[in-house]
Structure formats: C-alpha cells, structure tokens
PDB file of N, CA and C in Angstrom:
ATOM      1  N   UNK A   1      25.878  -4.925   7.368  1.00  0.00           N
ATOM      2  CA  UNK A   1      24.710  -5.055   8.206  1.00  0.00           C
ATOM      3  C   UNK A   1      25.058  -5.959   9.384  1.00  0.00           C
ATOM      4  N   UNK A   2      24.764  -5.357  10.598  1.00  0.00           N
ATOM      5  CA  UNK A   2      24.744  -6.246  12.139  1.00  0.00           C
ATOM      6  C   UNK A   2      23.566  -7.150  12.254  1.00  0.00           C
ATOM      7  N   UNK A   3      23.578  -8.226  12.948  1.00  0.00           N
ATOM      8  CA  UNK A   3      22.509  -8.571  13.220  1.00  0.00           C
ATOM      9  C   UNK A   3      22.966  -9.491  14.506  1.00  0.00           C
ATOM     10  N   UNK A   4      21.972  -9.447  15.907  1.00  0.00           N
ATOM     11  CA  UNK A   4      22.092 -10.391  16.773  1.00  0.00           C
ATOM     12  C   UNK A   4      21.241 -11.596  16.525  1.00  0.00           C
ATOM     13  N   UNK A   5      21.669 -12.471  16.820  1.00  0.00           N
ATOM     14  CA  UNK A   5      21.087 -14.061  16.788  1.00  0.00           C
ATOM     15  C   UNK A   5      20.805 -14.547  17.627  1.00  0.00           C
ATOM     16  N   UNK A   6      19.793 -15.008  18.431  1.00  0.00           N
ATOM     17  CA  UNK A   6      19.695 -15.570  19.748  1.00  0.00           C
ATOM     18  C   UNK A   6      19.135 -16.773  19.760  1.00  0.00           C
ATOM     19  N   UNK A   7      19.722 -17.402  20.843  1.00  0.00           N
ATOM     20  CA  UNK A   7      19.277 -19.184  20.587  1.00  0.00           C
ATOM     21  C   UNK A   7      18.567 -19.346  22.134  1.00  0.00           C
ATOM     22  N   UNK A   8      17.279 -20.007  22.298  1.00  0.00           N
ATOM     23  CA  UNK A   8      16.445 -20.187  22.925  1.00  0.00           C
ATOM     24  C   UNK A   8      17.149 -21.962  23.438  1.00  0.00           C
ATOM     25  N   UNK A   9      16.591 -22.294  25.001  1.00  0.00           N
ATOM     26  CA  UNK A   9      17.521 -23.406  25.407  1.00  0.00           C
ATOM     27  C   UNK A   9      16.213 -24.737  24.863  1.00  0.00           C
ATOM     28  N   UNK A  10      16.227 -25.022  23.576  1.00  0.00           N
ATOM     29  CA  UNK A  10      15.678 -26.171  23.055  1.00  0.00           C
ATOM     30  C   UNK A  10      16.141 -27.439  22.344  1.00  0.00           C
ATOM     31  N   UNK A  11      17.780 -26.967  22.444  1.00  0.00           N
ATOM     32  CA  UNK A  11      18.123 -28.127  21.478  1.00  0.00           C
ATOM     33  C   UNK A  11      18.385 -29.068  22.018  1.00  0.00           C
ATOM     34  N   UNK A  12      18.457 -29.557  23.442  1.00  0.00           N
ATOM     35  CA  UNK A  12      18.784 -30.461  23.641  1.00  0.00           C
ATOM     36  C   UNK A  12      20.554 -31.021  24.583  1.00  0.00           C
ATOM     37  N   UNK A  13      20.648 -31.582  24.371  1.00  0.00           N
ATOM     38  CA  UNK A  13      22.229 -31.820  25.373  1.00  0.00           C
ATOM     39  C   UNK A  13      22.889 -31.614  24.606  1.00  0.00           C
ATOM     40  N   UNK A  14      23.943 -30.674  24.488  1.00  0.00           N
ATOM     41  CA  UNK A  14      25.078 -30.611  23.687  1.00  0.00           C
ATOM     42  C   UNK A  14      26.166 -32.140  24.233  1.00  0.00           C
ATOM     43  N   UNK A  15      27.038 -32.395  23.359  1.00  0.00           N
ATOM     44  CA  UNK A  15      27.953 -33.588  23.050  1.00  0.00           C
ATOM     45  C   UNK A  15      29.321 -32.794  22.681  1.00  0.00           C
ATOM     46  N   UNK A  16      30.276 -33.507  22.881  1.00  0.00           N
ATOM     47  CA  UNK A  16      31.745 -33.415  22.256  1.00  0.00           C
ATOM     48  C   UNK A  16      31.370 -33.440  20.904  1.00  0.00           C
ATOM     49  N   UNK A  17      31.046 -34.290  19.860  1.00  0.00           N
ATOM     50  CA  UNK A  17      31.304 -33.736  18.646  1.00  0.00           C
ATOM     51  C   UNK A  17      30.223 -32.359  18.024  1.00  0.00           C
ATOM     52  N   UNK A  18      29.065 -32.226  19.042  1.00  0.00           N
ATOM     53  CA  UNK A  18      28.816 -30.831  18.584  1.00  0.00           C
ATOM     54  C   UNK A  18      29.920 -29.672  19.070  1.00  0.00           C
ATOM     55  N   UNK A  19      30.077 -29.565  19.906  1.00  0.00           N
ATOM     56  CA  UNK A  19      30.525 -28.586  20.312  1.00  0.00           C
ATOM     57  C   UNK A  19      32.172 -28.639  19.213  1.00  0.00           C
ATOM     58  N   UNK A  20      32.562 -29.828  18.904  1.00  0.00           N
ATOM     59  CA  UNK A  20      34.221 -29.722  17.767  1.00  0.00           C
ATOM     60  C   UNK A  20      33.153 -28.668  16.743  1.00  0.00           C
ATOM     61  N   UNK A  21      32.401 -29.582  16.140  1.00  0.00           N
ATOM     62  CA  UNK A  21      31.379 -28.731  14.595  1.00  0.00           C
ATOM     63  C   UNK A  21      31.371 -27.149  15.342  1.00  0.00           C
ATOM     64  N   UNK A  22      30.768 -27.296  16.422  1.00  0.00           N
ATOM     65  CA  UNK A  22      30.568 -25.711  16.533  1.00  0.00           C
ATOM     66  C   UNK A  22      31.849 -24.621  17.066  1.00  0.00           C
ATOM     67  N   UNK A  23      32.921 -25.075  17.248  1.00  0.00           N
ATOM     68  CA  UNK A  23      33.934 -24.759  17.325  1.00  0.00           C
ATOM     69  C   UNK A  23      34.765 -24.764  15.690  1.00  0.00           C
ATOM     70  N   UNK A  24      34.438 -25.167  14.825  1.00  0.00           N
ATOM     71  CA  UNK A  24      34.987 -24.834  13.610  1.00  0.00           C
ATOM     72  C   UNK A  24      34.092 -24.153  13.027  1.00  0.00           C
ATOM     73  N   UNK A  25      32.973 -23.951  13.375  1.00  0.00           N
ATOM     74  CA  UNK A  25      31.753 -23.156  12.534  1.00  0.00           C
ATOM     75  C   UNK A  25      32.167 -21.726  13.618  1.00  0.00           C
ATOM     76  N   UNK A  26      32.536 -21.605  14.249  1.00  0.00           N
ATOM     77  CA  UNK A  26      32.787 -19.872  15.080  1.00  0.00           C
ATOM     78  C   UNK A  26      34.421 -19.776  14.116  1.00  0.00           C
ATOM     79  N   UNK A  27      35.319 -20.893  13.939  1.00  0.00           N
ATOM     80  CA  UNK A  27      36.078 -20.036  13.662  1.00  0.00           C
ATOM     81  C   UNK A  27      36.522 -19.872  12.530  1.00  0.00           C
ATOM     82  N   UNK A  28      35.343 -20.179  11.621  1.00  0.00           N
ATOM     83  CA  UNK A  28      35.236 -20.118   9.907  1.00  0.00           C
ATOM     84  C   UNK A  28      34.686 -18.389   9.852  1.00  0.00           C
ATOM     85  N   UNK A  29      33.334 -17.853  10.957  1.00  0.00           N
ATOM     86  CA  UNK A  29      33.153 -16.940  10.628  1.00  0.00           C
ATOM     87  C   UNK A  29      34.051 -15.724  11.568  1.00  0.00           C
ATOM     88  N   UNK A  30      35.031 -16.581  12.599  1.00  0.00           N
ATOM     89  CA  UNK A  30      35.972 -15.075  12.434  1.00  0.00           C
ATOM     90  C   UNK A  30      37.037 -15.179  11.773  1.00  0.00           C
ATOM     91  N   UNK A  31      37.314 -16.245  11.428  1.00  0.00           N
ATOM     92  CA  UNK A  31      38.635 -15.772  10.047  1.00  0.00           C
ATOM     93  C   UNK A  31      37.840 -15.057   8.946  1.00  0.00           C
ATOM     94  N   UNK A  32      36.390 -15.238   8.134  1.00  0.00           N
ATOM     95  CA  UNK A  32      36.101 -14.470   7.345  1.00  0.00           C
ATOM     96  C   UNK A  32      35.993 -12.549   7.857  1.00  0.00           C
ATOM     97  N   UNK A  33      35.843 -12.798   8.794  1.00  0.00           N
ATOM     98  CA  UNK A  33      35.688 -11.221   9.489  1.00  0.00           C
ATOM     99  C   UNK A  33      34.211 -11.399   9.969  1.00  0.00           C
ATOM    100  N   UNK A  34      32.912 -12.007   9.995  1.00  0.00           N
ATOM    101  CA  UNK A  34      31.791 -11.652  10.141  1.00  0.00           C
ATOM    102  C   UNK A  34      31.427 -12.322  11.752  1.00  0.00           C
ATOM    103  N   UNK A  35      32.066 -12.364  12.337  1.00  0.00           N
ATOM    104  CA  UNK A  35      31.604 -12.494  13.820  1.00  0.00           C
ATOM    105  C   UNK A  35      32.006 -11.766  14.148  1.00  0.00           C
ATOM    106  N   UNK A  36      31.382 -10.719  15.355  1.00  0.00           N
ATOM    107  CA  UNK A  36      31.562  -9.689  15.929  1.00  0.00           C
ATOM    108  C   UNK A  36      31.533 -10.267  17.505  1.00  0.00           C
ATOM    109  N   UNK A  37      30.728 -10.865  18.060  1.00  0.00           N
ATOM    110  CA  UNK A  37      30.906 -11.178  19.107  1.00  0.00           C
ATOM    111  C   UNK A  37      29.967 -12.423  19.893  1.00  0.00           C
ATOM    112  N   UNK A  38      30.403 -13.427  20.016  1.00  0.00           N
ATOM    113  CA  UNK A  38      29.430 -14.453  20.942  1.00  0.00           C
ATOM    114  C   UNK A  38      29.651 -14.805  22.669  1.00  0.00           C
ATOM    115  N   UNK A  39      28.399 -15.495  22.577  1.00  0.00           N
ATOM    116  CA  UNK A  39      28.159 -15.846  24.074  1.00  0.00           C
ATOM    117  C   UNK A  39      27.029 -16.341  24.762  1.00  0.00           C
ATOM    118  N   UNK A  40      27.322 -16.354  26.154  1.00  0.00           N
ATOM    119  CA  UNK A  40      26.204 -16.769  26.413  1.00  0.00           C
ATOM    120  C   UNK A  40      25.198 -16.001  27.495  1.00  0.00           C
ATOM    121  N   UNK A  41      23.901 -16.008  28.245  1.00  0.00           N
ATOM    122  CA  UNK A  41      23.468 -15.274  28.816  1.00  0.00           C
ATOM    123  C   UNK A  41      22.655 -15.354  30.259  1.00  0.00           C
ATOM    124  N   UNK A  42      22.763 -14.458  31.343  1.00  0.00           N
ATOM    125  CA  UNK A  42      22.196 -15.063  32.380  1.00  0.00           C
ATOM    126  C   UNK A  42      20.660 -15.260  32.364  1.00  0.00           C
ATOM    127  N   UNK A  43      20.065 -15.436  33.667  1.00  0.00           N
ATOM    128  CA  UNK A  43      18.552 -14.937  33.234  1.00  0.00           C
ATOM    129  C   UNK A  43      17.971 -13.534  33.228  1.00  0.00           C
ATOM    130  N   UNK A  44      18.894 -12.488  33.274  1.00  0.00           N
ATOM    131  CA  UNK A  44      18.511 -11.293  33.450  1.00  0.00           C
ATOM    132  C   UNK A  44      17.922 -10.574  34.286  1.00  0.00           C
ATOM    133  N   UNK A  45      18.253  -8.880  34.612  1.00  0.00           N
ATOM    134  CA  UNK A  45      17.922  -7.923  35.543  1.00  0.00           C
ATOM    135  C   UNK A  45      16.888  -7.320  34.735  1.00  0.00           C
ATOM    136  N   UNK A  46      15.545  -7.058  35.557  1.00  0.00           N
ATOM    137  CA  UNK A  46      14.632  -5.950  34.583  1.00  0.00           C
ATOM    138  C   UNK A  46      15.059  -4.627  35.575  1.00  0.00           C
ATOM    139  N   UNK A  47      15.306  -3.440  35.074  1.00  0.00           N
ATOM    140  CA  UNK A  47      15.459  -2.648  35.607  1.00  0.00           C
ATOM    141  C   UNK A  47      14.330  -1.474  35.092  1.00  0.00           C
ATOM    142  N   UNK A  48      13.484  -0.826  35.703  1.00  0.00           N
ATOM    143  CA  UNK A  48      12.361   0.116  35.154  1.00  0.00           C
ATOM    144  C   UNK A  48      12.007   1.094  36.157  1.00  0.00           C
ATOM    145  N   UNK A  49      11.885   2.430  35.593  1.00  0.00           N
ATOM    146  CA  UNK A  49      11.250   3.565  36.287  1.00  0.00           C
ATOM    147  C   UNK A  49      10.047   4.069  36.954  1.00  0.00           C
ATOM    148  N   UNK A  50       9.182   4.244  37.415  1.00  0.00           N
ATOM    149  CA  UNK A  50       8.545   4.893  37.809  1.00  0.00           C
ATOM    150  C   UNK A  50       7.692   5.904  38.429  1.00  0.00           C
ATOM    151  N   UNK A  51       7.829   6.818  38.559  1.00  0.00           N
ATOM    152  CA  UNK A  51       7.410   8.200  39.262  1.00  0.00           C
ATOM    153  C   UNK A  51       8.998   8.825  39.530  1.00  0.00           C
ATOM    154  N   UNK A  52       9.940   8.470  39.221  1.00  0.00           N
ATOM    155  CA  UNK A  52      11.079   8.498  39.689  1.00  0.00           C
ATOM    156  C   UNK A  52      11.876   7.739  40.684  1.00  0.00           C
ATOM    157  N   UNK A  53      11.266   6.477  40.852  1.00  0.00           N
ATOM    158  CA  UNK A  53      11.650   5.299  41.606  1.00  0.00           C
ATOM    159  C   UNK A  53      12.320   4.189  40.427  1.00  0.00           C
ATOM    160  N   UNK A  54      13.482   4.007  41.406  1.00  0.00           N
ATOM    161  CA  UNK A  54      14.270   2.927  40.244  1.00  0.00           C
ATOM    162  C   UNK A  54      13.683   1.160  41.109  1.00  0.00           C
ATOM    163  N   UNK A  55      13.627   0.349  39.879  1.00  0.00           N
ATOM    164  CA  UNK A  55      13.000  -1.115  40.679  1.00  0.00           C
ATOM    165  C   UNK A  55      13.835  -1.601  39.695  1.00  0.00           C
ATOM    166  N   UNK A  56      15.091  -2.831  40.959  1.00  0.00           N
ATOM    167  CA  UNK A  56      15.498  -4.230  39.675  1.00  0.00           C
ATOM    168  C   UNK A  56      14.906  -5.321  40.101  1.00  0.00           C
ATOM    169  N   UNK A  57      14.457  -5.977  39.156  1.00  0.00           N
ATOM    170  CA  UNK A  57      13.943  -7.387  39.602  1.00  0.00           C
ATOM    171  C   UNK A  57      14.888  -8.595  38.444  1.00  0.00           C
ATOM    172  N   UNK A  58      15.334  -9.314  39.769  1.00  0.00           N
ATOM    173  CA  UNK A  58      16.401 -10.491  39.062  1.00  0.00           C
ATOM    174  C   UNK A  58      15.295 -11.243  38.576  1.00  0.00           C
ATOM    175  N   UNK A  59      15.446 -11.602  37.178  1.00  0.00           N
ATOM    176  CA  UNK A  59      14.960 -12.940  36.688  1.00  0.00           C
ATOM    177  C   UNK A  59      15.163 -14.124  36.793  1.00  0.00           C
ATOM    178  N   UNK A  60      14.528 -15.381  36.236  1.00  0.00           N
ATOM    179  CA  UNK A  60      14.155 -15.376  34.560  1.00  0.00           C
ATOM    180  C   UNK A  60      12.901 -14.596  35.059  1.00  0.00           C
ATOM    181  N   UNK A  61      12.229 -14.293  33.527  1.00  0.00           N
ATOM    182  CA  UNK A  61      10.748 -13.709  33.370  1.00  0.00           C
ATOM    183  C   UNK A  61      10.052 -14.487  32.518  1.00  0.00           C
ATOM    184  N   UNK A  62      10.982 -15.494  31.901  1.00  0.00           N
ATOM    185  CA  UNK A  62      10.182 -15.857  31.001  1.00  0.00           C
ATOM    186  C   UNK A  62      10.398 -17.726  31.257  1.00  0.00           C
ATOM    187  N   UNK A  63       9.506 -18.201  30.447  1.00  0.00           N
ATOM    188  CA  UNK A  63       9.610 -19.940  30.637  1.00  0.00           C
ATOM    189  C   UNK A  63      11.169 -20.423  30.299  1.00  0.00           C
ATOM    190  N   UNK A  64      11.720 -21.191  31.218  1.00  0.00           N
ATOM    191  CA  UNK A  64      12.676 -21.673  30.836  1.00  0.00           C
ATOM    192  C   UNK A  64      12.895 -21.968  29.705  1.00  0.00           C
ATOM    193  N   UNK A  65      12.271 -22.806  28.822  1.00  0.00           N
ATOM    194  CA  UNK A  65      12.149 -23.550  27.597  1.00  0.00           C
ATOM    195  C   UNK A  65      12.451 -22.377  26.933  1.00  0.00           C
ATOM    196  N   UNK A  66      12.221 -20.963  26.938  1.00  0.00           N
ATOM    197  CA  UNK A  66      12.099 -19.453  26.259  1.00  0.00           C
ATOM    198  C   UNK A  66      13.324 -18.940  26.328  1.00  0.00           C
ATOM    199  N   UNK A  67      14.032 -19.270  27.134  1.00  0.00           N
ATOM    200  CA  UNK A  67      14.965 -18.350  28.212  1.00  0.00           C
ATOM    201  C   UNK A  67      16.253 -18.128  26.818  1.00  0.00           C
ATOM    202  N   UNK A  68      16.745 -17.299  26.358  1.00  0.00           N
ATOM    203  CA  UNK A  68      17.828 -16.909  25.541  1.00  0.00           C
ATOM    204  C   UNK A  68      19.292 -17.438  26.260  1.00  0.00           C
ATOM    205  N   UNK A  69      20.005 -18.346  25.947  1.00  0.00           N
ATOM    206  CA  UNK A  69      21.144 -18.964  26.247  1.00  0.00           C
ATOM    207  C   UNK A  69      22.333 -18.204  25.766  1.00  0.00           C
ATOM    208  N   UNK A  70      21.670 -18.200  24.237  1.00  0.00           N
ATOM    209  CA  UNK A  70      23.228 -17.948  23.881  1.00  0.00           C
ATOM    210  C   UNK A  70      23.301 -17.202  22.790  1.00  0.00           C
ATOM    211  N   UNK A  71      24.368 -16.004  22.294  1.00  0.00           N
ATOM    212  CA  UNK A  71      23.987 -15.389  21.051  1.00  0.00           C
ATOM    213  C   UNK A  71      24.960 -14.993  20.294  1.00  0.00           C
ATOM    214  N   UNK A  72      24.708 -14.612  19.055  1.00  0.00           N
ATOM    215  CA  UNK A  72      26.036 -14.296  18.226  1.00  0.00           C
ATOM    216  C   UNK A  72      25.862 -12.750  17.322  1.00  0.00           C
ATOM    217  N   UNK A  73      26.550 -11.867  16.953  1.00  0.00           N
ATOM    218  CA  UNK A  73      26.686 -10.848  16.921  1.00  0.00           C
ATOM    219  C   UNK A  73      27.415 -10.565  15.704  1.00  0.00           C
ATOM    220  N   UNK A  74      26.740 -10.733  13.980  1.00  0.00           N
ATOM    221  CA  UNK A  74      27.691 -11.104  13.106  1.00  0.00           C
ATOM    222  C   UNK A  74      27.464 -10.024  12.144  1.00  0.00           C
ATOM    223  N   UNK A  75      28.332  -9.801  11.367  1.00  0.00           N
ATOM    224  CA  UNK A  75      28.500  -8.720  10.489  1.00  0.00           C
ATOM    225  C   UNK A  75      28.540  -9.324   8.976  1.00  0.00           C
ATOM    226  N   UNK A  76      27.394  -8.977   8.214  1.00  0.00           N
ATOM    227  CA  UNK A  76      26.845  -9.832   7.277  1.00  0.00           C
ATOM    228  C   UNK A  76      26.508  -8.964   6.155  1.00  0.00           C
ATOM    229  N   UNK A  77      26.229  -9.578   4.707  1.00  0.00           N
ATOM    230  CA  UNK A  77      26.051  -8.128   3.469  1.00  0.00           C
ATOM    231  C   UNK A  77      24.509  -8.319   3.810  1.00  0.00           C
ATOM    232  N   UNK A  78      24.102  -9.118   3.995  1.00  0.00           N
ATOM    233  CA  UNK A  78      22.440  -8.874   3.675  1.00  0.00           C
ATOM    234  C   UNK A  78      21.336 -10.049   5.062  1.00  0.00           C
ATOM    235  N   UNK A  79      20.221  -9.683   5.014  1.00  0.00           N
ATOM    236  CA  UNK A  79      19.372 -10.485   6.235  1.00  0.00           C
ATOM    237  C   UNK A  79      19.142 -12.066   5.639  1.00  0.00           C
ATOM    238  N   UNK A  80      19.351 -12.005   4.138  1.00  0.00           N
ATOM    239  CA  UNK A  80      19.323 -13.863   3.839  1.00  0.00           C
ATOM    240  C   UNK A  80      20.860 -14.569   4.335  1.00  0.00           C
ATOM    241  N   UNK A  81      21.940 -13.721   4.255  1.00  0.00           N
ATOM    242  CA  UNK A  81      23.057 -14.212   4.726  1.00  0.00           C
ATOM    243  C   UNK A  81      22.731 -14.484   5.900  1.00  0.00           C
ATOM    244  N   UNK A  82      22.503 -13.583   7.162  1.00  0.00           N
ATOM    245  CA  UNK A  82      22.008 -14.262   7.926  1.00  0.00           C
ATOM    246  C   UNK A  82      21.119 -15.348   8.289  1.00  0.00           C
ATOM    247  N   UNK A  83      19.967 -15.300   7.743  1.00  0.00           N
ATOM    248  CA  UNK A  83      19.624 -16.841   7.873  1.00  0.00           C
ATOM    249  C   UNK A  83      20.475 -17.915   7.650  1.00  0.00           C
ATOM    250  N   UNK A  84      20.872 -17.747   6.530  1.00  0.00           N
ATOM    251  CA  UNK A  84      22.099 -18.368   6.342  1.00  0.00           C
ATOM    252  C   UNK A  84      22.800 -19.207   7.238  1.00  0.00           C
ATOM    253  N   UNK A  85      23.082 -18.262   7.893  1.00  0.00           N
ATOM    254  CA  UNK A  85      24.381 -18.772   9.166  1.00  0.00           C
ATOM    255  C   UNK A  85      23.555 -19.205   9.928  1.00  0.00           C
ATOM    256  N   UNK A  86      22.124 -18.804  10.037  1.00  0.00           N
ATOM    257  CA  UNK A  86      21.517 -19.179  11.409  1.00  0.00           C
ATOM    258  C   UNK A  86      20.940 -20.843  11.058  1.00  0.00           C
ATOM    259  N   UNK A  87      20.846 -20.477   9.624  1.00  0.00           N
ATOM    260  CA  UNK A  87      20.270 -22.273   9.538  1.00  0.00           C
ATOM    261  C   UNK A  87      21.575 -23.710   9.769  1.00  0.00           C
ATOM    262  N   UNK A  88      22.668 -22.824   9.306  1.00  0.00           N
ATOM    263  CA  UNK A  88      23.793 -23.755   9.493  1.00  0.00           C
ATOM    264  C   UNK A  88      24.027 -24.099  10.949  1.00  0.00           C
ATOM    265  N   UNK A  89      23.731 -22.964  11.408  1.00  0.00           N
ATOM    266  CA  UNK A  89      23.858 -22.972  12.981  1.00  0.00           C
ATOM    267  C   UNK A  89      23.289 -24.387  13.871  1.00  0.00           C
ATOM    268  N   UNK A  90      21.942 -24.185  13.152  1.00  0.00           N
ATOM    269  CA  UNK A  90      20.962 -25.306  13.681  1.00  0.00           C
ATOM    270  C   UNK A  90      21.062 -26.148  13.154  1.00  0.00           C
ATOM    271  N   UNK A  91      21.297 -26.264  11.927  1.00  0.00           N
ATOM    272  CA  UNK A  91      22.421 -27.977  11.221  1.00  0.00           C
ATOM    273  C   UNK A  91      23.090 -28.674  12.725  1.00  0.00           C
ATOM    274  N   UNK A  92      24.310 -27.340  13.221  1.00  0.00           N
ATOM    275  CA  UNK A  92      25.091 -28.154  14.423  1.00  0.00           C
ATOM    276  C   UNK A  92      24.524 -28.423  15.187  1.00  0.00           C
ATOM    277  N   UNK A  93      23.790 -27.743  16.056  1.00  0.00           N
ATOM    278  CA  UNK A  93      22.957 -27.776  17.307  1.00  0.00           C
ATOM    279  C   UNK A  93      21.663 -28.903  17.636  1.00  0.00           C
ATOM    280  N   UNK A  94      21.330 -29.157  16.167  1.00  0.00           N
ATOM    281  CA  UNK A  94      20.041 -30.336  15.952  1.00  0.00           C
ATOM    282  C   UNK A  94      18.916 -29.662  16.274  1.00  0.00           C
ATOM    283  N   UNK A  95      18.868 -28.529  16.138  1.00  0.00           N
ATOM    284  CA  UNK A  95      17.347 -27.898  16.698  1.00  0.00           C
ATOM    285  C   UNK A  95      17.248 -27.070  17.667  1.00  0.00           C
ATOM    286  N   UNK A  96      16.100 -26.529  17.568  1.00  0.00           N
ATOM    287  CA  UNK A  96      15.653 -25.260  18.587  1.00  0.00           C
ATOM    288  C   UNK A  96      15.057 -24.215  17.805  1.00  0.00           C
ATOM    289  N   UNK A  97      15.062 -23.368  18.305  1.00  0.00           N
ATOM    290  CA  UNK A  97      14.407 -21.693  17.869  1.00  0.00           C
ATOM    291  C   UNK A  97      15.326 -20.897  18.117  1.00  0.00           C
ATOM    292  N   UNK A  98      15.286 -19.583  17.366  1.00  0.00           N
ATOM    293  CA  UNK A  98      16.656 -18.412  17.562  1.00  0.00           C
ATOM    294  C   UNK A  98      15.117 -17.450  17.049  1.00  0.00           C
ATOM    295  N   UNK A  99      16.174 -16.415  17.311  1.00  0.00           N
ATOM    296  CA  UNK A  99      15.260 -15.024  17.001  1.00  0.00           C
ATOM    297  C   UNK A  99      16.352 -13.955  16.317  1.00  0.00           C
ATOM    298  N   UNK A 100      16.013 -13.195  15.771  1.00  0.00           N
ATOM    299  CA  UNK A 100      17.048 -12.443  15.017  1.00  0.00           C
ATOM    300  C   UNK A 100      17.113 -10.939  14.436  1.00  0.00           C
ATOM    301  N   UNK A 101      17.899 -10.093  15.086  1.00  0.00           N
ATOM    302  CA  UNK A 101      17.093  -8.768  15.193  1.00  0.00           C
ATOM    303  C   UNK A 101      18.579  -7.795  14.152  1.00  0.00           C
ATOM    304  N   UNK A 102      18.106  -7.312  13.252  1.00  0.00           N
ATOM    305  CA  UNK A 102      18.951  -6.159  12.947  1.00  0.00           C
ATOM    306  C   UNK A 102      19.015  -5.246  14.026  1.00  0.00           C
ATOM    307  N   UNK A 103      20.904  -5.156  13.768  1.00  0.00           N
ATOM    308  CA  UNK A 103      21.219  -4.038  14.527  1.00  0.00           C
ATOM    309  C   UNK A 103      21.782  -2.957  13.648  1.00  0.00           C
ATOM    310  N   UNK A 104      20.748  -1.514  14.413  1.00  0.00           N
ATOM    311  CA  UNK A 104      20.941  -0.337  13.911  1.00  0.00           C
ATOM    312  C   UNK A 104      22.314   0.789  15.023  1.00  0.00           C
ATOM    313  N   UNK A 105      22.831   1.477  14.267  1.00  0.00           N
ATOM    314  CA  UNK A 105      23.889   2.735  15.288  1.00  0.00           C
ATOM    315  C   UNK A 105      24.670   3.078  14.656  1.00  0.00           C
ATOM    316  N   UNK A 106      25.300   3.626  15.034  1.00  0.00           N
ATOM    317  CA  UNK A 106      26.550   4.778  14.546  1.00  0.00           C
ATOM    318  C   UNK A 106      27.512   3.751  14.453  1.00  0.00           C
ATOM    319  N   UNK A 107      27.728   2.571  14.251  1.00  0.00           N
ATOM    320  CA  UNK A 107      28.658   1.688  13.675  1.00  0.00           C
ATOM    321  C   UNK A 107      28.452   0.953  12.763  1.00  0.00           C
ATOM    322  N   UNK A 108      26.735   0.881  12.174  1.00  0.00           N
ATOM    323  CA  UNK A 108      25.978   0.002  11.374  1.00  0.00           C
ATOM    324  C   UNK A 108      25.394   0.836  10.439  1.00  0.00           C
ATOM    325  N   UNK A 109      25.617   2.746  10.324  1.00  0.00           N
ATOM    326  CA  UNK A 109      25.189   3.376   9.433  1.00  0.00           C
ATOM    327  C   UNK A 109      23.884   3.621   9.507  1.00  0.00           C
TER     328      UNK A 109
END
C-alpha cells in the first residue's frame, strides 16, 4: 500500500539536530525499502477549464499556516503503519499537522 504524507508549515524552526534525527529517520526507511519518494513543495499552479478556455493562476490559495511544505511517498503493509511513521515523524519535527491520502494505480493494484 502507497500512501502520500503531507506536512503543513507548523512546526516551527527547524535546528541542526532536527534535521541529523530527520536525516537518519529518511534513511532507516530507505534502507528498509518503504520510501518511495520525498520533498518539498512550491505554492502551486491551479490550472482549470472552462468553456474550453485554459486559466493558470500561480498561488498560494490557501493560508500560509495551511500551505503543504513538504511530503513523503512511502510504501507500507497497512494505513496503521503509516501513522506509524507519521507519528514518529512528528516525534522529530516537534509538531504540526500532516494529512494523509492512500495512493491508488496500476502500481498500487
């Protein structure tokens, strides 16, 4: 099972010894195999149709405090594993909000 993880910008100032913790916590889960892919994110393009008119509008759209920073992309047996990782996550980070979406496709069955 896929699942994306997204971290909302609430935790606060990252530090040198978070970022060591969170640098051994990424590379615990790609030596196990279950990270698929991380990062981080801009404020985003909305791109949408209408009558057959294309419109992009550069963001943010949403409250800063809201705004999705950063995310991880992990390959997991079940959705409590994920929490899992996501609570450890926020062990390092000291806080915030994430959101967390199964991913479905022709690579996830």
């Amino acid at each position: 099972m896929q699942f994306l993880l997204t971290m909302t910008d609430d935790a606060g100032e990252p530090d040198a010894a978070m970022y060591t913790r969170m640098g051994a916590f990424i590379d615990e889960l790609t030596r196990a195999g279950g990270l698929v892919a991380t990062g981080g994110l801009d404020a985003g393009t909305r791109i949408s149709t209408t009558g057959g008119e294309l419109t992009v509008t550069d963001g943010p759209f949403t409250e800063t405090k809201e705004a999705i920073v950063s995310f991880a992309l992990v390959e997991v047996g079940s959705r409590e594993e994920a929490i899992e990782l996501t609570r450890r996550f926020h062990g390092i980070v000291g806080g915030g909000e994430s959101m967390m979406y199964q991913v479905f496709g022709p690579a996830t069955g």
